[in-house]
N, C-alpha and C. Protein backbone atom coordinates (compact mmCIF):
# COMPACT_ATOMS: atom_id res chain seq x y z
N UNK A 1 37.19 -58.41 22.93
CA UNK A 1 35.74 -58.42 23.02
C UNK A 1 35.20 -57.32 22.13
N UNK A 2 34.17 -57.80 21.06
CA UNK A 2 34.01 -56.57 20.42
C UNK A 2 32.42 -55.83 21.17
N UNK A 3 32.21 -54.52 20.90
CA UNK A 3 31.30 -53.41 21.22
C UNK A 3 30.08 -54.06 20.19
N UNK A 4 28.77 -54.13 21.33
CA UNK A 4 27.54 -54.32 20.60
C UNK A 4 27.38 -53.16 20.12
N UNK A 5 26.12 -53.59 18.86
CA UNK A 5 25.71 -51.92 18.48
C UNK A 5 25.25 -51.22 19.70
N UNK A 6 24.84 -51.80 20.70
CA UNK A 6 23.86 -51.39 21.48
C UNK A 6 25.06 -50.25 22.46
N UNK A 7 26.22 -51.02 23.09
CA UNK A 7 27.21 -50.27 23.43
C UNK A 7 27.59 -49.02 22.70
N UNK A 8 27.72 -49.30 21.33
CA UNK A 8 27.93 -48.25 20.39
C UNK A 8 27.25 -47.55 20.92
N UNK A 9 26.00 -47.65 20.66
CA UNK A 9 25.26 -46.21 20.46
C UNK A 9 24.83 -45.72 21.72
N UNK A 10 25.54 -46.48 22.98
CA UNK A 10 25.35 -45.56 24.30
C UNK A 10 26.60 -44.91 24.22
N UNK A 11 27.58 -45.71 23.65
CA UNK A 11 29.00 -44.54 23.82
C UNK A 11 28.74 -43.25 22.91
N UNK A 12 27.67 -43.22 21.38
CA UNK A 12 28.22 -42.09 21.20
C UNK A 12 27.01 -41.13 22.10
N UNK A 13 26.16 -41.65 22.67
CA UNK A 13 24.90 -40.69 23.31
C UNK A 13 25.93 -39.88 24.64
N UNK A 14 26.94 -40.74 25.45
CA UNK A 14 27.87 -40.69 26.26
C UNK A 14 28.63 -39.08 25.56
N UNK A 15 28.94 -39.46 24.34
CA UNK A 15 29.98 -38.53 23.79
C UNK A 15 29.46 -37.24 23.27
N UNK A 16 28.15 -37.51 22.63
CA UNK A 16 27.24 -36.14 22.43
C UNK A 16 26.91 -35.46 23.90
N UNK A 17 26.50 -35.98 24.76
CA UNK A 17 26.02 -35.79 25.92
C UNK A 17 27.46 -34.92 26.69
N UNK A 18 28.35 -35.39 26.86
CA UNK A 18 29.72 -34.71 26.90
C UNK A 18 30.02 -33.81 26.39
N UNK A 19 29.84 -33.38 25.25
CA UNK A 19 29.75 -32.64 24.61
C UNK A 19 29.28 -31.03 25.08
N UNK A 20 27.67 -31.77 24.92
CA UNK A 20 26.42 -30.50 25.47
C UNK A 20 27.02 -30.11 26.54
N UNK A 21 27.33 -30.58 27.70
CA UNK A 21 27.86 -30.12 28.75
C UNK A 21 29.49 -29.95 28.83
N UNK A 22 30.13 -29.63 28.14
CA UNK A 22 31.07 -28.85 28.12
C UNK A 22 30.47 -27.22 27.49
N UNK A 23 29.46 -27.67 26.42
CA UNK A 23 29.71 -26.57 25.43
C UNK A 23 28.41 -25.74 26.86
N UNK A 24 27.91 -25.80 28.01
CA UNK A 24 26.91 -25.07 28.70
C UNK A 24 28.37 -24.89 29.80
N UNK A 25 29.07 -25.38 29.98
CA UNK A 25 30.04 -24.72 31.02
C UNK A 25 30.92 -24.03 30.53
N UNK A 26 31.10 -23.84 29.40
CA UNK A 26 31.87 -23.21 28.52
C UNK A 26 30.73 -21.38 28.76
N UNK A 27 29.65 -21.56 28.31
CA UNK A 27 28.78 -20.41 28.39
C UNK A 27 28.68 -19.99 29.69
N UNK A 28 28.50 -20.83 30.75
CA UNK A 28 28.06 -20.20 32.28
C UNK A 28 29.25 -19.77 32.70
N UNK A 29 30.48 -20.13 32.27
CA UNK A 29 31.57 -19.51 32.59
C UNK A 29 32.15 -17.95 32.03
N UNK A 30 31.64 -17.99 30.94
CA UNK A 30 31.61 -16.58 30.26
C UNK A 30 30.60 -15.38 31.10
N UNK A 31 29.31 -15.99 31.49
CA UNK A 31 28.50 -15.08 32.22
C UNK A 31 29.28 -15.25 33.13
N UNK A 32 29.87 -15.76 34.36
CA UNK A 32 30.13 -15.26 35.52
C UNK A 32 31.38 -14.47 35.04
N UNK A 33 31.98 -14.27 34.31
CA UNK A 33 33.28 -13.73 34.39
C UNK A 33 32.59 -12.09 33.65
N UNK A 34 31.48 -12.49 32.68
CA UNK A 34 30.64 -10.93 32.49
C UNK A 34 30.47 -10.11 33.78
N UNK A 35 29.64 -11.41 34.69
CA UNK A 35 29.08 -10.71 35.96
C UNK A 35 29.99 -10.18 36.64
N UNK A 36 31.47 -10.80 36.87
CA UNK A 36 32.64 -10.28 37.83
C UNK A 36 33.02 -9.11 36.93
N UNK A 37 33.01 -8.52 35.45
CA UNK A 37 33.54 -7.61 35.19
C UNK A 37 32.58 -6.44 35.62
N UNK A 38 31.29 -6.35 35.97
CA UNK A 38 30.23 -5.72 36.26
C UNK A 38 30.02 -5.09 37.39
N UNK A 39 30.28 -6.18 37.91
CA UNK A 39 30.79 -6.21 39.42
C UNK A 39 31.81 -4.88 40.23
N UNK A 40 32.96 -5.52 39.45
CA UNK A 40 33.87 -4.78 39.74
C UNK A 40 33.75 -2.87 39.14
N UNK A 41 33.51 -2.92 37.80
CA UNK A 41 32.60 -1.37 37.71
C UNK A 41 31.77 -1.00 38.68
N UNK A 42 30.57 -1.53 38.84
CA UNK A 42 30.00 -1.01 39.94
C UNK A 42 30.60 -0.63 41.42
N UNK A 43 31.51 -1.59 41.69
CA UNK A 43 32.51 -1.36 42.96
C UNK A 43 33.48 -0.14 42.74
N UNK A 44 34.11 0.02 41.48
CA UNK A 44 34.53 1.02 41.45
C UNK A 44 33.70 2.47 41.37
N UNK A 45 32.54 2.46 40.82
CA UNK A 45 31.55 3.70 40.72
C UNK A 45 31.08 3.99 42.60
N UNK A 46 31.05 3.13 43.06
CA UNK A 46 30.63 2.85 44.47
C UNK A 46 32.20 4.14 45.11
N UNK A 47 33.33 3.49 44.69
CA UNK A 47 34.13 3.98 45.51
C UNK A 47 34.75 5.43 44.87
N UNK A 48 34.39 5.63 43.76
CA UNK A 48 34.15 7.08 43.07
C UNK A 48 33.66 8.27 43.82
N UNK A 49 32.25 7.17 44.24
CA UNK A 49 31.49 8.57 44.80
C UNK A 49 31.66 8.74 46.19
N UNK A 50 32.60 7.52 46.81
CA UNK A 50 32.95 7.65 48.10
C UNK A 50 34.15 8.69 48.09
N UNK A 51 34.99 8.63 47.06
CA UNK A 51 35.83 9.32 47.13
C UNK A 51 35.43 11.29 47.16
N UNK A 52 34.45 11.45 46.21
CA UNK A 52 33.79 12.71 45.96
C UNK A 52 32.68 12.88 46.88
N UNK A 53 32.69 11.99 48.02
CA UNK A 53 31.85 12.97 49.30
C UNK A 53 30.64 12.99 48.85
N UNK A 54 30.27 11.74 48.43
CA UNK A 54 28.68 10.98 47.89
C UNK A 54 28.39 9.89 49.25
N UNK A 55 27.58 10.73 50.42
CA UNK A 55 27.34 9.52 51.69
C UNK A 55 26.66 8.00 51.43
N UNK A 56 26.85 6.82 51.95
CA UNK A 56 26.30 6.23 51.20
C UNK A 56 24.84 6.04 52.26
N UNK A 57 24.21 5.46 51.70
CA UNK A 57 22.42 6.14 52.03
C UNK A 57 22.56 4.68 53.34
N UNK A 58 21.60 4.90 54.38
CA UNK A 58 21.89 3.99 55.18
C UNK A 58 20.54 3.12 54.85
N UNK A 59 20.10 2.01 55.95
CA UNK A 59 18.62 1.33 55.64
C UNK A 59 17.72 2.46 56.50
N UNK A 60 17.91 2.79 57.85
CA UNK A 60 17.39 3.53 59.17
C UNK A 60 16.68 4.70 57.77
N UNK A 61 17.51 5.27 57.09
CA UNK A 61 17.29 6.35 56.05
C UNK A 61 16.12 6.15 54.87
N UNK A 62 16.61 5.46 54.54
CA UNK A 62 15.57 4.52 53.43
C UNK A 62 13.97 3.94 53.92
N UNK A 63 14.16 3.69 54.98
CA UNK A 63 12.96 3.56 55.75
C UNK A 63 11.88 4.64 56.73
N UNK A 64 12.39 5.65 56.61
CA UNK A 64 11.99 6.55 57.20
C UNK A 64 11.86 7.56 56.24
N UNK A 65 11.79 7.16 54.95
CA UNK A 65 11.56 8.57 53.94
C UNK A 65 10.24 7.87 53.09
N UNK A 66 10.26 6.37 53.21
CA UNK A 66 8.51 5.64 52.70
C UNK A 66 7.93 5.69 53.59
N UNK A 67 6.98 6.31 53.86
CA UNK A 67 5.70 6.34 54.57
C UNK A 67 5.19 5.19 54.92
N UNK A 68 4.87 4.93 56.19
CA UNK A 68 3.87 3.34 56.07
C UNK A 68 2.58 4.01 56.68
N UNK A 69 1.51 3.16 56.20
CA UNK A 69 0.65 3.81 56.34
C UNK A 69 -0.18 2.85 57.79
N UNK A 70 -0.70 3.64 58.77
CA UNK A 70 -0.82 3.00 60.07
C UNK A 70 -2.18 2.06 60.06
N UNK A 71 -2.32 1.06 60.23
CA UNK A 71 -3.50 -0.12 60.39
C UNK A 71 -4.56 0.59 61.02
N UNK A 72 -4.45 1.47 62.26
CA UNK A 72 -5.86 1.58 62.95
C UNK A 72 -6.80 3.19 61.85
């Protein structure tokens, strides 16, 4: 059975289209593996300063050093 043009030219829209989306999972995969290297620095700077007796700040703390200012 031969391929209409019409087939044709959905297979190559099929094959460009395949394409684009390899070449965007190809990129989003590079950012998350950026983000996990980022990640992991920060986790280590985190446990740096745990190690050097840097407390880590609580929320109770953080909330009680902004002022709210009272409605009445």
């Amino acid at each position: 059975m031969a391929a209409t043009e019409e087939q044709k030219g959905h297979m190559e829209n099929l094959i460009s289209q395949a394409k684009d989306l390899n070449s965007e999972l190809t990129s989003l995969q590079q950012k998350v593996q950026f983000k996990r290297d980022v990640l992991m620095k920060v986790q280590g700077a985190i446990e740096y300063l745990q190690q050097v007796g840097v407390p880590i700040p609580r929320e109770e703390e953080s909330s009680e050093e902004t002022p709210t200012s009272d409605p009445e």
